[in-house]
C-alpha atoms as a PDB file:
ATOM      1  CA  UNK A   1     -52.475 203.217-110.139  1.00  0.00           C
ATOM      2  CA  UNK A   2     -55.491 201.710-111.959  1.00  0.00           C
ATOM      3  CA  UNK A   3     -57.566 198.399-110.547  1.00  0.00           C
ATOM      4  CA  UNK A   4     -55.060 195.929-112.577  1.00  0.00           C
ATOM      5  CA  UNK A   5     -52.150 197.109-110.514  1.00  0.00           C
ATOM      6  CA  UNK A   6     -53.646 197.221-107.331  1.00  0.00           C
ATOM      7  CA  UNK A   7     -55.017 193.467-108.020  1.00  0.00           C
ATOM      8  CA  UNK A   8     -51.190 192.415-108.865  1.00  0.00           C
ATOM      9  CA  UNK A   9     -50.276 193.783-105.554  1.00  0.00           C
ATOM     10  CA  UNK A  10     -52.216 190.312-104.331  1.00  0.00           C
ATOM     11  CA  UNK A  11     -50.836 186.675-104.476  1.00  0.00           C
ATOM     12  CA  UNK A  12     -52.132 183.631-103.714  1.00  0.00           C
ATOM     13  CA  UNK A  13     -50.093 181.355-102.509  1.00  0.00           C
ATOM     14  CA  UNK A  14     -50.611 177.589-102.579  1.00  0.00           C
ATOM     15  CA  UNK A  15     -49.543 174.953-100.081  1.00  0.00           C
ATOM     16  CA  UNK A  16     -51.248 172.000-100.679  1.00  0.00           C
ATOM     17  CA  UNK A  17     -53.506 170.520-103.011  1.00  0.00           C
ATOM     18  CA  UNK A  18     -57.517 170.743-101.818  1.00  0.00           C
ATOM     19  CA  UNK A  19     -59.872 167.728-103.408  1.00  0.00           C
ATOM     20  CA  UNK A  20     -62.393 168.875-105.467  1.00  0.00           C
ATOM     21  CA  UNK A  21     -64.436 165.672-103.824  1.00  0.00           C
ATOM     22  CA  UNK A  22     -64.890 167.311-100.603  1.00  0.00           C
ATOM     23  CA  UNK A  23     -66.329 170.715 -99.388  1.00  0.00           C
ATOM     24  CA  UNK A  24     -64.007 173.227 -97.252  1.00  0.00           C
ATOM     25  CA  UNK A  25     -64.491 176.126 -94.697  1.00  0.00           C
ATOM     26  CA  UNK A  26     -61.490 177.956 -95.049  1.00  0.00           C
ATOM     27  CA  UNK A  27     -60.975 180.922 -92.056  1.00  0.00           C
ATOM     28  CA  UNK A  28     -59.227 183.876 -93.199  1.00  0.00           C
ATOM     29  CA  UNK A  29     -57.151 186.023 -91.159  1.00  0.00           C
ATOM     30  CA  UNK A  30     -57.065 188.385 -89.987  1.00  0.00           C
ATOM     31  CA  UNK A  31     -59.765 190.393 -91.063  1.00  0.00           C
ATOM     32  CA  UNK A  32     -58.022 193.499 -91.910  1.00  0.00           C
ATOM     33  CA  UNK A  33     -59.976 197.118 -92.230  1.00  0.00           C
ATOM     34  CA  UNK A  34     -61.562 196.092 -95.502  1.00  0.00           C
ATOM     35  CA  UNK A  35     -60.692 192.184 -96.045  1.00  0.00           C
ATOM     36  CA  UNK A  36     -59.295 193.305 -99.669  1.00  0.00           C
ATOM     37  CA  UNK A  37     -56.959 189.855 -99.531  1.00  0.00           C
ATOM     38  CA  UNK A  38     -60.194 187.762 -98.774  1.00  0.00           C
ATOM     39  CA  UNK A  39     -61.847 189.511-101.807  1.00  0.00           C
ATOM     40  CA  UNK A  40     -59.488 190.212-104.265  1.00  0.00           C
ATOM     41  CA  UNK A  41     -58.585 186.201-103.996  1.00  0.00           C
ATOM     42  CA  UNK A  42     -61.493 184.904-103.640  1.00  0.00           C
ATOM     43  CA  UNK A  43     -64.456 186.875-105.442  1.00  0.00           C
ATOM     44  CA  UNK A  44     -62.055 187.160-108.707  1.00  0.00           C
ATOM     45  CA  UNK A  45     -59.668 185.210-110.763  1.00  0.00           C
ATOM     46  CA  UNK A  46     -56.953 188.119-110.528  1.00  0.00           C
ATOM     47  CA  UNK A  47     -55.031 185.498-108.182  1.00  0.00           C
ATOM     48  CA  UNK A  48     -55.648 182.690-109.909  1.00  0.00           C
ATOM     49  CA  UNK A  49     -57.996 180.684-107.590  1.00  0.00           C
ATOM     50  CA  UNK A  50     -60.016 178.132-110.340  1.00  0.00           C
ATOM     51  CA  UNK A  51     -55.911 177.265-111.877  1.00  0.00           C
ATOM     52  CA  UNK A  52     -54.488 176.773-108.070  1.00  0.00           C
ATOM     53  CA  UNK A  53     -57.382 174.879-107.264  1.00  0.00           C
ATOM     54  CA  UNK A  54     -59.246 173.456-110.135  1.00  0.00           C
ATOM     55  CA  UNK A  55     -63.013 172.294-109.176  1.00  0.00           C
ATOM     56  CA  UNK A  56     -63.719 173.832-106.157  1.00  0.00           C
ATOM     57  CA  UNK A  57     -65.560 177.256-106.367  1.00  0.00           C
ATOM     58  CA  UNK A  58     -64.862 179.926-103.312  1.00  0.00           C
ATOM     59  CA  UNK A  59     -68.411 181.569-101.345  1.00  0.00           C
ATOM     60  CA  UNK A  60     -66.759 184.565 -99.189  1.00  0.00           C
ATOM     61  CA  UNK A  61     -68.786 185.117 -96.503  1.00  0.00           C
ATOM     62  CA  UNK A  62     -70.662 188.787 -95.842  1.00  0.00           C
ATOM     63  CA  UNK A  63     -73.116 190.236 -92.973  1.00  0.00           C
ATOM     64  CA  UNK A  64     -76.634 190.112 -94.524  1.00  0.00           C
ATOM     65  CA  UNK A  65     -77.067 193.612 -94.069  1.00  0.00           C
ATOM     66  CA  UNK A  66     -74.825 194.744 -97.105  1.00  0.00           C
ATOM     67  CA  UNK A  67     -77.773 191.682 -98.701  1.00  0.00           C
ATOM     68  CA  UNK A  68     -80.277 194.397 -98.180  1.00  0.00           C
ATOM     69  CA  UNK A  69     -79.523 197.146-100.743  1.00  0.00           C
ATOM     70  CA  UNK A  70     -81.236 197.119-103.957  1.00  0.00           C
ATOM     71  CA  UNK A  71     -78.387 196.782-107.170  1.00  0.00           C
ATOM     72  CA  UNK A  72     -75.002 196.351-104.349  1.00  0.00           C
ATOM     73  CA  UNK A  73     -76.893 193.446-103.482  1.00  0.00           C
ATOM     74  CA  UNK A  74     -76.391 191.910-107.404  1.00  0.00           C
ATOM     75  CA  UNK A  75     -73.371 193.362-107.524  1.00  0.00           C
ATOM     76  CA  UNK A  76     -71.639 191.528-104.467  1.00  0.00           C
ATOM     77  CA  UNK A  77     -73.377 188.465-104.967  1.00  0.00           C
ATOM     78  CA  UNK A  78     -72.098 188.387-108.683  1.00  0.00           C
ATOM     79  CA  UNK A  79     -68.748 188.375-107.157  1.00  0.00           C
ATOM     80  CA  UNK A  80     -69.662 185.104-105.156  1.00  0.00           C
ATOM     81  CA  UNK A  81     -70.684 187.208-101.879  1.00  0.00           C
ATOM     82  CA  UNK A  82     -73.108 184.895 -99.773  1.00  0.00           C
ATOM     83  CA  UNK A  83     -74.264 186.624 -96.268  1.00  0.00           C
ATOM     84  CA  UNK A  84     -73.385 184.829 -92.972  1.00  0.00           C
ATOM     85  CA  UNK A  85     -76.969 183.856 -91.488  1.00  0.00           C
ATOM     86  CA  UNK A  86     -76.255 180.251 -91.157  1.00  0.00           C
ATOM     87  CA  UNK A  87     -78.635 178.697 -93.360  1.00  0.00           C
ATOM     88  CA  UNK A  88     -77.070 180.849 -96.259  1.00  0.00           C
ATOM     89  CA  UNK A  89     -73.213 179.742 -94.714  1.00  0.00           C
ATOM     90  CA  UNK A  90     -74.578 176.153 -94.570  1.00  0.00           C
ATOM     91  CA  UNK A  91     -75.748 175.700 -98.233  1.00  0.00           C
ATOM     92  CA  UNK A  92     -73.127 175.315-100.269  1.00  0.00           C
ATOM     93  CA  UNK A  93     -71.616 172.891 -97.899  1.00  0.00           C
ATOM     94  CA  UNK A  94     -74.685 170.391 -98.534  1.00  0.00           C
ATOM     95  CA  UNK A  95     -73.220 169.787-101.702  1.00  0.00           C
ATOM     96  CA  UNK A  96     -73.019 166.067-101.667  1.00  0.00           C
ATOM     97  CA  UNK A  97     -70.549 165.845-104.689  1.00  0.00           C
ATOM     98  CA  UNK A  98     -68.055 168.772-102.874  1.00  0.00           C
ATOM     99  CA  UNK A  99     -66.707 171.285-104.889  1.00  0.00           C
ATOM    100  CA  UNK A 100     -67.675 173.984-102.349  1.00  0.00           C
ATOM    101  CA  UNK A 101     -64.761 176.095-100.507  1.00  0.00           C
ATOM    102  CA  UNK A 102     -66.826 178.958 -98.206  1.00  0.00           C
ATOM    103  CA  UNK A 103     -64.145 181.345 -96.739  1.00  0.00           C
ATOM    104  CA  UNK A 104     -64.898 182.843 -93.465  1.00  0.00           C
ATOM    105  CA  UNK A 105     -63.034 185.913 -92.107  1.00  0.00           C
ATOM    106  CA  UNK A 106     -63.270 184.464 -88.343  1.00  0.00           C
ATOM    107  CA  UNK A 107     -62.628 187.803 -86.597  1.00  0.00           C
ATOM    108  CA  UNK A 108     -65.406 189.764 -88.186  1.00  0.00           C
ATOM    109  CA  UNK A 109     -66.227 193.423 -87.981  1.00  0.00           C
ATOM    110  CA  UNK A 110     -64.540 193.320 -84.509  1.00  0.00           C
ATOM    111  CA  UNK A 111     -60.982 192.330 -85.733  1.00  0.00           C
ATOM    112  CA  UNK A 112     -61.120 195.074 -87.970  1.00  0.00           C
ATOM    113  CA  UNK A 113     -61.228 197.748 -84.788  1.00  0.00           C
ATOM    114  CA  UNK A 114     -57.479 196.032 -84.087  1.00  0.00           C
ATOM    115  CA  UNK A 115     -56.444 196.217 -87.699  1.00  0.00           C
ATOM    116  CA  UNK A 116     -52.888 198.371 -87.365  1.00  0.00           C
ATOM    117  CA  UNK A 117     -49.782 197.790 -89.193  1.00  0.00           C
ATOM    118  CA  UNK A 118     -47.527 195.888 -87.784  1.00  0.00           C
ATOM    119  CA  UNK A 119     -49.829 193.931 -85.363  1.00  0.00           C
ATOM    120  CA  UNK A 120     -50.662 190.342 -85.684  1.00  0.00           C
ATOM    121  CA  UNK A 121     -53.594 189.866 -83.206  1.00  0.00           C
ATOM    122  CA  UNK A 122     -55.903 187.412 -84.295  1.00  0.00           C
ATOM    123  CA  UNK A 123     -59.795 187.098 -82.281  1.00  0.00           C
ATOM    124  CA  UNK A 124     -60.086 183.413 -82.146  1.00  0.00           C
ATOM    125  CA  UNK A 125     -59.774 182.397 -78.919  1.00  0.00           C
ATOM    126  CA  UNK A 126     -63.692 182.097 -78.450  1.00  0.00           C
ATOM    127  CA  UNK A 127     -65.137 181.617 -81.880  1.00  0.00           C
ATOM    128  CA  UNK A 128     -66.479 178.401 -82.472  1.00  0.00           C
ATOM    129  CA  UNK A 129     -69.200 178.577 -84.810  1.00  0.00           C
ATOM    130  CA  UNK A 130     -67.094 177.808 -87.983  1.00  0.00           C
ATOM    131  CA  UNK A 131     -65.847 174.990 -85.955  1.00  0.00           C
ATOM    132  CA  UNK A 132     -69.204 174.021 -85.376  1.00  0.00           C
ATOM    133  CA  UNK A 133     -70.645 174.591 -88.758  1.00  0.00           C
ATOM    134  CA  UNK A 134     -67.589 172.247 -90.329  1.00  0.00           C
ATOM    135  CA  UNK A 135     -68.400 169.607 -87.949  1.00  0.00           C
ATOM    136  CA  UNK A 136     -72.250 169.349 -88.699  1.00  0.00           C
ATOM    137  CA  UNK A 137     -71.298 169.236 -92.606  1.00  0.00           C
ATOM    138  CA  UNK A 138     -68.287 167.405 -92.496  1.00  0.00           C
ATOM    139  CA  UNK A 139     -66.450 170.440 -94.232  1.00  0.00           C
ATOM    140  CA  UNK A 140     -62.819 169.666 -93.911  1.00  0.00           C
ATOM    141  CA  UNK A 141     -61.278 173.034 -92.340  1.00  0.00           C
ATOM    142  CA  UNK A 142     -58.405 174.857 -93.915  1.00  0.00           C
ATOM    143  CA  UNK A 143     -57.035 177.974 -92.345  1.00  0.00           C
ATOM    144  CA  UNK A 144     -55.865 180.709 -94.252  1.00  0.00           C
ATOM    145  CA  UNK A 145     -53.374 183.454 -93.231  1.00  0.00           C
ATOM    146  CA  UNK A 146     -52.640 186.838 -95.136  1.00  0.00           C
ATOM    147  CA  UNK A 147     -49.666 188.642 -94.781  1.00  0.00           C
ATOM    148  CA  UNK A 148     -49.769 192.308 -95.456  1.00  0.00           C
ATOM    149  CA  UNK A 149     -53.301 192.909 -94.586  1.00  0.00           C
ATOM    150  CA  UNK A 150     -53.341 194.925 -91.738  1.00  0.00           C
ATOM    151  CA  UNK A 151     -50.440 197.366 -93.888  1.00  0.00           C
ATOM    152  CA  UNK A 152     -52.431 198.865 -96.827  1.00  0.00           C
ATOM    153  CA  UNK A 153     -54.455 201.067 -94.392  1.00  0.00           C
ATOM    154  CA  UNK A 154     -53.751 203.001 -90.949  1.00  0.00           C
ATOM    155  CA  UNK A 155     -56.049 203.713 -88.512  1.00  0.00           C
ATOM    156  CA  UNK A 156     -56.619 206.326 -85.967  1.00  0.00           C
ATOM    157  CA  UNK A 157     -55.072 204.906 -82.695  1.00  0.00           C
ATOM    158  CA  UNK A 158     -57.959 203.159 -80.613  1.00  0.00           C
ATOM    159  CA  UNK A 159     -56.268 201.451 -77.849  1.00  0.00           C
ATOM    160  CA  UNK A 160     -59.496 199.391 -75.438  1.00  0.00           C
ATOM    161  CA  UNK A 161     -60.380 201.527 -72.563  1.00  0.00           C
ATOM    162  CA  UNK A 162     -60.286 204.824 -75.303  1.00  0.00           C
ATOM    163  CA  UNK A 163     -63.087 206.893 -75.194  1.00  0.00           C
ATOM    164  CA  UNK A 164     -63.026 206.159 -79.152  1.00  0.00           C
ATOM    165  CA  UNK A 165     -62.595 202.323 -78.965  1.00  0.00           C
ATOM    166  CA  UNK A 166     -65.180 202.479 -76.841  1.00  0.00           C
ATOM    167  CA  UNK A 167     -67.498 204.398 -78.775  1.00  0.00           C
ATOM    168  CA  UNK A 168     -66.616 202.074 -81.763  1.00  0.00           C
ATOM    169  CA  UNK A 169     -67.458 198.583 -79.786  1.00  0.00           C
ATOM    170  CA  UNK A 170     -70.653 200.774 -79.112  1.00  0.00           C
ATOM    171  CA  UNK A 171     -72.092 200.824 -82.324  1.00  0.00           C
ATOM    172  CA  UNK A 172     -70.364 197.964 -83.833  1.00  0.00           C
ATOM    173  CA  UNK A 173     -72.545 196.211 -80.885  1.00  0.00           C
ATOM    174  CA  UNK A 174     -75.957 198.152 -82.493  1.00  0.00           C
ATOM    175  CA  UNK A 175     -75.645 198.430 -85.971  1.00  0.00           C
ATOM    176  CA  UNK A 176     -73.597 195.040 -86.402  1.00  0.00           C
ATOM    177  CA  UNK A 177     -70.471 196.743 -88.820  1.00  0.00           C
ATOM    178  CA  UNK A 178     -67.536 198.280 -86.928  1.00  0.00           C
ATOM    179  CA  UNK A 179     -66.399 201.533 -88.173  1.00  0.00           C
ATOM    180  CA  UNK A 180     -62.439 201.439 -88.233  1.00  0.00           C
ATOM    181  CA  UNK A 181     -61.488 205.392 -88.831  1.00  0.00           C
ATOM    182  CA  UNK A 182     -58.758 204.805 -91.188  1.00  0.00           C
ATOM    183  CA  UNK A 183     -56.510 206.431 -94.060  1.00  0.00           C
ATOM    184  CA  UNK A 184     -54.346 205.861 -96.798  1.00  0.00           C
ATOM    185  CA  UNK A 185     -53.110 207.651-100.096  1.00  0.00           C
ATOM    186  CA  UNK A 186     -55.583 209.916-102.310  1.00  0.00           C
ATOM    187  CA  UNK A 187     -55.848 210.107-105.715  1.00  0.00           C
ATOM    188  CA  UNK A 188     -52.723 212.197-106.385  1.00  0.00           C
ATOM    189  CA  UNK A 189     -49.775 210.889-105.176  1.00  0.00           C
ATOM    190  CA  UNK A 190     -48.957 212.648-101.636  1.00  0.00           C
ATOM    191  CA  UNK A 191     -52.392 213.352-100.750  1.00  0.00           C
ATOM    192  CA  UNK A 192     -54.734 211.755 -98.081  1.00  0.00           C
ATOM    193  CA  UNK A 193     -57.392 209.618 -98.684  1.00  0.00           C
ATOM    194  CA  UNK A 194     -58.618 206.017 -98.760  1.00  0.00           C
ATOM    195  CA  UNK A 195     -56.972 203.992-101.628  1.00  0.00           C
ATOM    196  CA  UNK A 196     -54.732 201.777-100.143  1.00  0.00           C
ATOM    197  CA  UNK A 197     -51.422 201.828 -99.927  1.00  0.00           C
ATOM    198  CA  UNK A 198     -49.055 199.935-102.604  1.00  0.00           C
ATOM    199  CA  UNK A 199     -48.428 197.285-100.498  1.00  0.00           C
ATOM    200  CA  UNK A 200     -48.576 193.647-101.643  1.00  0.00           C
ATOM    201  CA  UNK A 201     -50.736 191.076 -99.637  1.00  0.00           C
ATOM    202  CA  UNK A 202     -50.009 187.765-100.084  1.00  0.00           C
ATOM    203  CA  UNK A 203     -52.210 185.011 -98.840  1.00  0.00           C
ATOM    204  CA  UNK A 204     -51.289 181.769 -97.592  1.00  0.00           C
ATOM    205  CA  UNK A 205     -53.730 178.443 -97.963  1.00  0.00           C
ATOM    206  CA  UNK A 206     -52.217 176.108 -95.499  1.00  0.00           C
ATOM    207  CA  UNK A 207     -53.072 172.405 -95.246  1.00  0.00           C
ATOM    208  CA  UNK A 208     -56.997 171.368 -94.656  1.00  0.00           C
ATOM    209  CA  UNK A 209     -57.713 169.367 -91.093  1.00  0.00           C
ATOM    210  CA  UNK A 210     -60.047 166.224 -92.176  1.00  0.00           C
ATOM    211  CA  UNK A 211     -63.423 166.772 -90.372  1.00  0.00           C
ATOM    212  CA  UNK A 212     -65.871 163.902 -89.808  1.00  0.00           C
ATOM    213  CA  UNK A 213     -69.459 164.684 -89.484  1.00  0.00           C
ATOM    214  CA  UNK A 214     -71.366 165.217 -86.141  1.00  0.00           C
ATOM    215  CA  UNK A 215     -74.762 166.373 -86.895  1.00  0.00           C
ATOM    216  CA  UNK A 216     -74.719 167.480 -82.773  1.00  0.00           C
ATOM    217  CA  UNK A 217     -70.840 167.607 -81.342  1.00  0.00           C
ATOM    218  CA  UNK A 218     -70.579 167.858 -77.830  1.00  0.00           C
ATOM    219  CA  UNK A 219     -68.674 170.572 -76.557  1.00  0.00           C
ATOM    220  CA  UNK A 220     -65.654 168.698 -75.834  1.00  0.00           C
ATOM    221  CA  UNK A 221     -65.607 167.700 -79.484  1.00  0.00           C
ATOM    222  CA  UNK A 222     -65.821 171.465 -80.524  1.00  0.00           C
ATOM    223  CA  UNK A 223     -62.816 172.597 -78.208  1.00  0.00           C
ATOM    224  CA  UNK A 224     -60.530 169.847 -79.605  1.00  0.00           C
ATOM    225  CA  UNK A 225     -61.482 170.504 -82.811  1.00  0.00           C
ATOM    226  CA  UNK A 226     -61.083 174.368 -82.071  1.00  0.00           C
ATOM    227  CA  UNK A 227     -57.643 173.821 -80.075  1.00  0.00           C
ATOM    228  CA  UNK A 228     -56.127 171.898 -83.165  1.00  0.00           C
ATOM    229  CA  UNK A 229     -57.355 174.651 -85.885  1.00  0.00           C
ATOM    230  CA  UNK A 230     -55.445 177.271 -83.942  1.00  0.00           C
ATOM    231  CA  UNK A 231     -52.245 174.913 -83.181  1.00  0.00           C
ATOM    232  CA  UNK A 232     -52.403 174.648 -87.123  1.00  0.00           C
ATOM    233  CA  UNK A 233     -52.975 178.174 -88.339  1.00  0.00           C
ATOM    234  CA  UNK A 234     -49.830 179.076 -85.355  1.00  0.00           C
ATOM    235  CA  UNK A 235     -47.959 176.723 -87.531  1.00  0.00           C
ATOM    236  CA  UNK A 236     -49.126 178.167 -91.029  1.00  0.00           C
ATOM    237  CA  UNK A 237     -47.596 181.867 -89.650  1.00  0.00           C
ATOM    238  CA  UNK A 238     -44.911 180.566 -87.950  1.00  0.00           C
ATOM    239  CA  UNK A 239     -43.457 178.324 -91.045  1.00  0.00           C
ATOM    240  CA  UNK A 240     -44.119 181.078 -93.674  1.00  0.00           C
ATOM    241  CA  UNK A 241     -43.489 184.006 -91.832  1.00  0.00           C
ATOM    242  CA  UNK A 242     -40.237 184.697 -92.949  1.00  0.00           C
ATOM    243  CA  UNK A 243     -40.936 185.067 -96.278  1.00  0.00           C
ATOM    244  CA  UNK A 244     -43.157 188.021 -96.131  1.00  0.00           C
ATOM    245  CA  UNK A 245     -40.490 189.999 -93.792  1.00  0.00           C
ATOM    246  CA  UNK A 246     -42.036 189.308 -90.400  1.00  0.00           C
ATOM    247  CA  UNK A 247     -39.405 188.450 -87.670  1.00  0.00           C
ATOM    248  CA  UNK A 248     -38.802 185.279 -86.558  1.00  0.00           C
ATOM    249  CA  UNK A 249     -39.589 186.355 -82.946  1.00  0.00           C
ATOM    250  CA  UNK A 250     -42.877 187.342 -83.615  1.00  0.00           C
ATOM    251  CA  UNK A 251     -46.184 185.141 -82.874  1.00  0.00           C
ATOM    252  CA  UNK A 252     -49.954 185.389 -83.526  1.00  0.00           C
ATOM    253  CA  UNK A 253     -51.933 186.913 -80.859  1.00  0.00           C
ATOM    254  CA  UNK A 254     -54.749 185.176 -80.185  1.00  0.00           C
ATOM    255  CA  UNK A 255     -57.686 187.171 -78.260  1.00  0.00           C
END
């Protein structure tokens, strides 16, 4: 399979329309092993992102260490990369004419420890600093949901209270990354390796929550604001769910 075939395994998949004249923080979920739905849609055109949603441009959102390496540094920054300090985050939402959309994968290198087919737990529950950030700029919030993600890899079994997840939370807590042990096809087409399976992903922009400005919310502002994004990405899943072959029974997990 070369790159063009794995990139048609992705769709993006529009809901509503987004005006350019305002900027966006869209949350992606979940994060996935290697958030190949967040980057595949939104660092290239293979999805069609400029032709779904002309005059905005999409910032994905990266830890500054990967910022630190001479020549990957140009290279993931050429693909619209931005790191995550928030004075990088915040730029592009100072824009006073809009046109910015700055995707956030919410869970983080955490989520990525619970990334197992078949599970839809989502670690939300106690971030608020994209609710925050949206609130300061006045960056409506749109959140995003991507089926499929957590199916084109496995990972070793690392149930909390494992000597491994343990170990993992350990040095995610140090070095900052988390360091999922996972698998997938090789090169050849029954061996092991780490190309993903063929497995299509397809990503779901649901409809944006109008944000006013509050240079300094108050904490009850951020836990309304926070309550409503997750009653609204519940309802994204839930409504489109059944499309992408997840049962009707099933609900997002939030932790």
């Amino acid at each position: 399979m070369n790159l063009q075939q794995i990139l048609n395994d992705k769709e993006l998949v529009k809901t509503v329309d987004l005006d350019p004249r305002h900027n966006y923080i869209l949350g992606f979920h979940p994060h996935g092993v290697l958030v190949a739905g967040a980057f595949t849609n939104f660092c290239t055109d293979a999805t069609g992102f400029p032709q779904l949603f002309p005059g905005l441009t999409s910032y994905l959102l990266m830890l500054p260490l990967w910022f630190r390496a001479p020549f990957f540094r140009d290279y993931i920054m050429c693909a619209g990369l931005i790191p995550s300090d928030k004075e990088s985050a915040s730029y592009p939402l100072r824009k006073k004419k809009g046109g910015s959309a700055v995707v956030i994968a919410v869970g983080g290198a955490p989520e990525a420890l619970d990334a197992h087919p078949g599970t839809f737990n989502v670690l939300l529950a106690n971030k608020k600093g994209f609710i925050k950030m949206a609130m300061e700029h006045g960056a409506h919030l749109v959140p995003v949901f991507s089926f499929g993600e957590n199916e084109v890899y496995d990972q070793v079994e690392n149930p909390k209270g494992t000597w491994l997840r343990w170990t993992q939370d350990r040095l995610q807590g140090i070095m900052g990354v988390s360091l999922p042990l996972f698998h997938a096809r090789g090169i050849f087409q029954y061996s092991f390796g780490l190309m993903p399976y063929r497995r299509p992903i397809y990503t779901v922009v649901g409809r944006p929550i109008r944000v006013e400005k509050k240079e300094k919310p108050s904490g009850q502002d951020l836990d309304a604001l926070h309550q409503l994004y997750m009653d609204e990405l519940s309802s994204l899943f839930d409504e489109h769910k059944g499309n992408y072959g997840v049962d009707k029974d099933v609900h997002l997990n939030f932790v």
